[in-house]
Structures are given as structure tokens and as C-alpha cells.
N, C-alpha and C. Protein backbone atom coordinates (compact mmCIF):
# COMPACT_ATOMS: atom_id res chain seq x y z
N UNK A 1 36.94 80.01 97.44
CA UNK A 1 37.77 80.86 98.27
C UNK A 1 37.61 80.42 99.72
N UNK A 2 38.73 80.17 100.06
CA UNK A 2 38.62 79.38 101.54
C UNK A 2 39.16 80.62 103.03
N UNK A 3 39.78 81.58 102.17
CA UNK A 3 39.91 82.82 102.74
C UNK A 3 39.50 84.13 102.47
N UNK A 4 39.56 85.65 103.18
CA UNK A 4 39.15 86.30 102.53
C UNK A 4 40.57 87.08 101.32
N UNK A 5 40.40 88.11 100.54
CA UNK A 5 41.54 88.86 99.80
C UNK A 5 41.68 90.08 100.34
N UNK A 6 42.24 90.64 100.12
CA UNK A 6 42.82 92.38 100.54
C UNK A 6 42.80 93.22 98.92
N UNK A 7 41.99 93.70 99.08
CA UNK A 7 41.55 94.50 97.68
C UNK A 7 41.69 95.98 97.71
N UNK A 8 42.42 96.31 96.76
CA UNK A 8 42.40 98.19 96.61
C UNK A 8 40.85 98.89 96.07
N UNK A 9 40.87 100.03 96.29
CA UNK A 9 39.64 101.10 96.11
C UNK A 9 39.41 100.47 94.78
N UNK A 10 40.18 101.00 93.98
CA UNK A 10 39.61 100.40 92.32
C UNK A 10 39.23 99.17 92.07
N UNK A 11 39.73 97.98 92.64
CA UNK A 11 38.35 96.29 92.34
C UNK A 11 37.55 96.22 93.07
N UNK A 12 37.66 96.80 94.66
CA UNK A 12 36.32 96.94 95.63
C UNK A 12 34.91 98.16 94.21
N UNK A 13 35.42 98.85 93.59
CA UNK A 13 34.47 99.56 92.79
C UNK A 13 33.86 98.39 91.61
N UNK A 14 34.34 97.67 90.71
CA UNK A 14 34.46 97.01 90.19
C UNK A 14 33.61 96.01 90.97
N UNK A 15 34.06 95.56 91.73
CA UNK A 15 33.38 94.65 92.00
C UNK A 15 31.54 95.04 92.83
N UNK A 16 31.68 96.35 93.57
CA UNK A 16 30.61 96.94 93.61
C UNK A 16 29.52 96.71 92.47
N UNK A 17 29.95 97.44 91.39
CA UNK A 17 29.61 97.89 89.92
C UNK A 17 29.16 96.27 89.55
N UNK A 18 29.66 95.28 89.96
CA UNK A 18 29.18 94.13 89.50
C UNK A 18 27.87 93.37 90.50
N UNK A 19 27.59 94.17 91.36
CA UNK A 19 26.58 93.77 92.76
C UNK A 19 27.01 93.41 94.17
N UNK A 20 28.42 93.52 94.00
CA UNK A 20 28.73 93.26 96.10
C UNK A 20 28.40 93.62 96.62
N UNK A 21 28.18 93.04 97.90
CA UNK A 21 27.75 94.12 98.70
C UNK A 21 28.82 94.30 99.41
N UNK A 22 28.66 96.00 100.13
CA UNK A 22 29.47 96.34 101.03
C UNK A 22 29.19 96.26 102.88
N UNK A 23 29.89 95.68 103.47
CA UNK A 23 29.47 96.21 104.69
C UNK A 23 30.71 97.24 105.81
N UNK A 24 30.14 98.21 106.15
CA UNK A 24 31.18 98.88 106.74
C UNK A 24 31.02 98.43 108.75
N UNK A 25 32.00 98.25 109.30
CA UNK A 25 31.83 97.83 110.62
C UNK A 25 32.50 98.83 111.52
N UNK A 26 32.74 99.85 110.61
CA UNK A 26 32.89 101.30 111.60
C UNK A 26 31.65 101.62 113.16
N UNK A 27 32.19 102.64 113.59
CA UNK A 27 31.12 102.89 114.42
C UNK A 27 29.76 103.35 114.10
N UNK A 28 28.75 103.26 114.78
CA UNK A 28 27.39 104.44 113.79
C UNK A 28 27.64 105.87 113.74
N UNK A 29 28.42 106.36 114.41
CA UNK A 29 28.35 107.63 113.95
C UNK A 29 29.14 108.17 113.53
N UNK A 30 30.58 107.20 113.18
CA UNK A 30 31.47 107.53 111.70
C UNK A 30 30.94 106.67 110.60
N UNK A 31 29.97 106.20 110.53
CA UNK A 31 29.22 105.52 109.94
C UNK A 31 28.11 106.25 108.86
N UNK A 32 27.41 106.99 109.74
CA UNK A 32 26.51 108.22 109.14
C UNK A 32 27.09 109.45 109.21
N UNK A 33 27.96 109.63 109.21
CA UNK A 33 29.04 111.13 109.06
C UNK A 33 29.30 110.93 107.54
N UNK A 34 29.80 109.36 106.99
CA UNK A 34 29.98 109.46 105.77
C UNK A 34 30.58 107.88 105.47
N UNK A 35 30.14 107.62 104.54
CA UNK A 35 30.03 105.88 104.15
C UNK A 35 30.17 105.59 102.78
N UNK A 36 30.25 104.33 102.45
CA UNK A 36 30.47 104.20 100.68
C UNK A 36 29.02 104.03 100.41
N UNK A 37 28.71 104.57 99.02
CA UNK A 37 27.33 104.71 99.18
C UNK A 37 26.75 103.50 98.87
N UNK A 38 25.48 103.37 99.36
CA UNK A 38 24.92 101.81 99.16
C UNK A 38 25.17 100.86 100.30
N UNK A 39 26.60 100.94 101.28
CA UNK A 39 27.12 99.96 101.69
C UNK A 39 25.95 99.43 103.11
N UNK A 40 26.03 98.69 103.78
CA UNK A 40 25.38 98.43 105.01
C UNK A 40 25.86 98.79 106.37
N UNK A 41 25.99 99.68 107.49
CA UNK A 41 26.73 99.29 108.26
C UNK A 41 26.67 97.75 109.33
N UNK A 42 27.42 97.61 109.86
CA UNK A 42 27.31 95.95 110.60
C UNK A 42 27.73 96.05 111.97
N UNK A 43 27.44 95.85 112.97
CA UNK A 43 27.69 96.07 114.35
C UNK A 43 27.11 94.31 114.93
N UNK A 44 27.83 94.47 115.87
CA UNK A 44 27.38 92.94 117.01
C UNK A 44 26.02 92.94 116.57
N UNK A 45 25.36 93.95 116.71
CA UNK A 45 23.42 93.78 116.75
C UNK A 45 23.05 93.26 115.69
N UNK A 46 23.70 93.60 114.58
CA UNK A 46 22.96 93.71 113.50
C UNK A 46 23.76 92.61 112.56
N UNK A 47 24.70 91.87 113.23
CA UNK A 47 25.61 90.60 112.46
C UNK A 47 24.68 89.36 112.24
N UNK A 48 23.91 88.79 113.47
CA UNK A 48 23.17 87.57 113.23
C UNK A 48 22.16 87.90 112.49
N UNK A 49 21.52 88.56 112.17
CA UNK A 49 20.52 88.97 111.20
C UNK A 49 20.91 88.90 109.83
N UNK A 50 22.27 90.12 109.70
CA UNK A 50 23.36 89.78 108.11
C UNK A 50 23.41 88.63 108.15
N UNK A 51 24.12 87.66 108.84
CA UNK A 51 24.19 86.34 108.43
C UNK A 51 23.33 85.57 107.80
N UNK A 52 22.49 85.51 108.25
CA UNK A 52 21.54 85.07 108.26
C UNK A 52 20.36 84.97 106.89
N UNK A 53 20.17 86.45 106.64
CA UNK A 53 19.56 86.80 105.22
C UNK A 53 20.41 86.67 104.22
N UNK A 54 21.69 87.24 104.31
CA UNK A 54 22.65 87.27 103.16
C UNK A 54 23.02 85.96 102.23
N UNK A 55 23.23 86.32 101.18
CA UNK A 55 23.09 84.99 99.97
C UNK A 55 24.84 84.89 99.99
N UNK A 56 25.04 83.95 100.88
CA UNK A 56 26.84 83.56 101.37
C UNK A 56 27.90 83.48 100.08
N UNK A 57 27.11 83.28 98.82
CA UNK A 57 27.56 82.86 97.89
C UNK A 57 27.93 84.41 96.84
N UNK A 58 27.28 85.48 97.48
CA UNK A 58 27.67 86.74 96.82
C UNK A 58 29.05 87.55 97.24
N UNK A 59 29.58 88.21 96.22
CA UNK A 59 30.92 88.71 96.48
C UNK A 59 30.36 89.90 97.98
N UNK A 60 31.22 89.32 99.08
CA UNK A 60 31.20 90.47 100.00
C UNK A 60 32.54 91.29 100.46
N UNK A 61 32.61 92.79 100.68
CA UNK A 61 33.68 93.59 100.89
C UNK A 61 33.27 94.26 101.96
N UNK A 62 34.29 94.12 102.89
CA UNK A 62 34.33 94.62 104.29
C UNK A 62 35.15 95.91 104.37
N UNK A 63 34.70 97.03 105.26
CA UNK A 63 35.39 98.10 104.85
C UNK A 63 35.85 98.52 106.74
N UNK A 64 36.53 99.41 107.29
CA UNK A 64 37.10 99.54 108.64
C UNK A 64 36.85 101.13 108.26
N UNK A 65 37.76 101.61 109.49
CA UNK A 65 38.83 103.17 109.14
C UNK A 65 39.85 102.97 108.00
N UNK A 66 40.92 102.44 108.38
CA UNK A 66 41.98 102.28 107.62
C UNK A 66 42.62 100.92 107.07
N UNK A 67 41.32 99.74 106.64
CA UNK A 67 41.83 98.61 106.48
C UNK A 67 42.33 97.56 107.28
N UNK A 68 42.42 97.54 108.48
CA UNK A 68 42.84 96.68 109.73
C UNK A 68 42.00 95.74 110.27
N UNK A 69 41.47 96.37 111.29
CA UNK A 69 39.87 95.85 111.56
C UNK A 69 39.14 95.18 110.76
N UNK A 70 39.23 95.41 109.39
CA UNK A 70 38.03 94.93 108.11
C UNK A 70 38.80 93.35 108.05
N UNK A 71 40.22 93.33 108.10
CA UNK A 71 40.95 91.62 107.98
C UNK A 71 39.82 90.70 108.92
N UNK A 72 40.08 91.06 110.47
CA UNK A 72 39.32 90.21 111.69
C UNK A 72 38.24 89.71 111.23
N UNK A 73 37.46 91.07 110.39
CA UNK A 73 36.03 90.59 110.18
C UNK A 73 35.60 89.79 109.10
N UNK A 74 36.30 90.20 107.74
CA UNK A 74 36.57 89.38 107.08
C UNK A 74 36.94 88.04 106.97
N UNK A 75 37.97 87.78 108.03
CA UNK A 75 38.26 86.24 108.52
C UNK A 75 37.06 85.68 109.18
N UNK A 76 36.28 86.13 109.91
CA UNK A 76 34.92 85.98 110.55
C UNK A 76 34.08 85.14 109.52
N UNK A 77 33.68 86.19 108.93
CA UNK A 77 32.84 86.24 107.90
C UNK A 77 32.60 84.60 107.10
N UNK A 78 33.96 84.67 106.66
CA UNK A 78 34.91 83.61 105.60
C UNK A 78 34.28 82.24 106.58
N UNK A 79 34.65 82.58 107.85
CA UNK A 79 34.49 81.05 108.60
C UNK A 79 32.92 80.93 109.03
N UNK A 80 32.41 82.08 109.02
CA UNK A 80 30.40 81.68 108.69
C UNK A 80 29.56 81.14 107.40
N UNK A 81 31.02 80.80 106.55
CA UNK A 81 30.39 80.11 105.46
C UNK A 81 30.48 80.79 104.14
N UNK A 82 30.62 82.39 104.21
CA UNK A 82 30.67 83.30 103.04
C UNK A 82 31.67 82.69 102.04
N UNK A 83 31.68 82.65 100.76
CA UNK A 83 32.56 82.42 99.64
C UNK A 83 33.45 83.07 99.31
N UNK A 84 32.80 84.43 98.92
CA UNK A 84 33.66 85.50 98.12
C UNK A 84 33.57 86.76 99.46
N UNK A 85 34.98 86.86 100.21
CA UNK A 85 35.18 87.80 101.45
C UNK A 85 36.29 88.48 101.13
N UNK A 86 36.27 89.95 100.60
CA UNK A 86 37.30 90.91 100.52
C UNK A 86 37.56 91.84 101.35
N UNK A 87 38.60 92.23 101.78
CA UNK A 87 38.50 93.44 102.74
C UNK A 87 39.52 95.09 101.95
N UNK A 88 38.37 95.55 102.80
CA UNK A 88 39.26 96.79 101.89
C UNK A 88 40.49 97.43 102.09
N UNK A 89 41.61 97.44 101.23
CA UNK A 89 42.74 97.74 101.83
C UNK A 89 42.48 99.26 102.04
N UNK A 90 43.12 99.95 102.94
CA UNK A 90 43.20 101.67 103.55
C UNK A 90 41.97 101.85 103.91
N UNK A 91 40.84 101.00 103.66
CA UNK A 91 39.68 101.32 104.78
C UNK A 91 38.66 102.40 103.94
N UNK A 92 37.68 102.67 104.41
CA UNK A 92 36.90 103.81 104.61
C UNK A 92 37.93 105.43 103.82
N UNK A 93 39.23 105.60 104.68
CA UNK A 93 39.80 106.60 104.38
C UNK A 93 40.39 106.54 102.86
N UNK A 94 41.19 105.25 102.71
CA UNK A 94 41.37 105.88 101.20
C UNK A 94 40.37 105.40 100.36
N UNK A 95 39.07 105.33 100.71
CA UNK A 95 38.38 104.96 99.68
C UNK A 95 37.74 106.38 99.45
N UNK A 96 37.57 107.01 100.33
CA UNK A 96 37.24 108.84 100.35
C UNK A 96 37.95 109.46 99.72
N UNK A 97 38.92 109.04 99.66
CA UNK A 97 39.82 109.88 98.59
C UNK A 97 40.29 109.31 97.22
N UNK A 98 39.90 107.91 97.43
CA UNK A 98 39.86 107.31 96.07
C UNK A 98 38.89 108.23 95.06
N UNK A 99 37.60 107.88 95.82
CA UNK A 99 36.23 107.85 94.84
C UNK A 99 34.90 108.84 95.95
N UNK A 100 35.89 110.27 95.82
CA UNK A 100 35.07 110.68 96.58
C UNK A 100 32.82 111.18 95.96
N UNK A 101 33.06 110.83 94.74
CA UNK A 101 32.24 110.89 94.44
C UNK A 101 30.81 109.14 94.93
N UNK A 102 31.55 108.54 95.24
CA UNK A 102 30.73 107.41 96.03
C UNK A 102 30.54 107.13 97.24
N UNK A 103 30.60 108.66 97.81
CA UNK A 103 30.78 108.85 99.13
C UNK A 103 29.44 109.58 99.81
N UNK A 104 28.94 108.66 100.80
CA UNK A 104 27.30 109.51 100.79
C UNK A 104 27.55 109.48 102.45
N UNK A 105 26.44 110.50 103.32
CA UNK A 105 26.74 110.49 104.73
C UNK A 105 25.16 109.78 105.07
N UNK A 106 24.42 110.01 105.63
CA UNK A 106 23.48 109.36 106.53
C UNK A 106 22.39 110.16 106.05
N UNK A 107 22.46 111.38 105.59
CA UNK A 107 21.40 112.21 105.38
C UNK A 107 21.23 112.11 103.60
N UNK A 108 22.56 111.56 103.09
CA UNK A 108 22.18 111.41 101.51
C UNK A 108 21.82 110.33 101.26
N UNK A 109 21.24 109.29 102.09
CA UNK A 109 20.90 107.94 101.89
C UNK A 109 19.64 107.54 102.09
């Protein structure tokens, strides 16, 4: 994969369910208000470090607010070498209403 994909709530789960990881690049404190559970958040600070440890070769899914933002980063990502770079289509929001049961805030984590 030489780019990243645009994936709906249901294969971002799927592919969860199979070991992706998630990273959300929301702010921290729509971040810990409420997040997909498991996922990482990712900020400037905390990117060269992800890079860095992360096994480039694992499926990764990028999540925003509403799917926008997650493309940029995703394209990012893709050109640091990552393989498998999905971004989530509708973001954070319809994944809350996708699967609100995989939905954890800062204090359920």
C-alpha cells in the first residue's frame, strides 16, 4: 500500500478485532472526554516517539472529529514508511454512534 484508504466504522472494527492499532489525533481533552477504546491519542509531542516504536508494518487507523483531518495524517504517516494507513471515514463522531459500546472516556481506561 503506497497510500493510505478511507474506511467505514464497520472494517475500522474488523480490522481492530484483528490487532490495529488506533490512533486518534483529536485534541487531549476531546480525547479523554471520550475515545475508541484501546486507541492511542497522537499529538506533535507524542508523534516522534509513535514513529519510532511502532512496527510500520502493522495495520494502522487514524481517527479525527469527523474524518478530515485523519486524511493529512494518514498521508503523513504513509510517507514515514507505514504500510497499512487507514483513516476513518466520519471520524470519532460516527464511530460513537456506530459502536457506541467501544466507546471509553479517560476515566474508563
Amino acid at each position: 500500500m503506497s497510500e493510505f484508504t478511507r474506511i467505514p466504522p464497520e472494517q475500522a472494527q474488523s480490522l481492530r478485532e484483528q490487532g490495529a492499532v488506533v490512533v486518534d489525533i483529536r485534541d487531549p481533552q476531546s480525547f479523554a472526554a471520550g475515545h475508541i477504546s484501546g486507541s492511542q491519542h497522537l499529538d506533535n509531542h507524542s508523534l516522534h516517539g509513535f514513529i519510532t516504536q511502532a512496527d510500520l508494518d502493522a495495520p494502522l487507523i487514524v481517527t479525527c472529529y469527523h474524518g478530515n483531518s485523519s486524511q493529512s495524517a494518514a498521508a503523513y504517516l504513509v510517507g514515514q514508511g507505514f504500510s497499512q494507513v487507514y483513516s476513518l471515514d466520519g471520524g470519532f463522531e460516527l464511530w460513537r454512534a456506530t459502536f457506541p459500546e467501544h466507546t471509553a472516556n479517560a476515566a474508563e481506561e
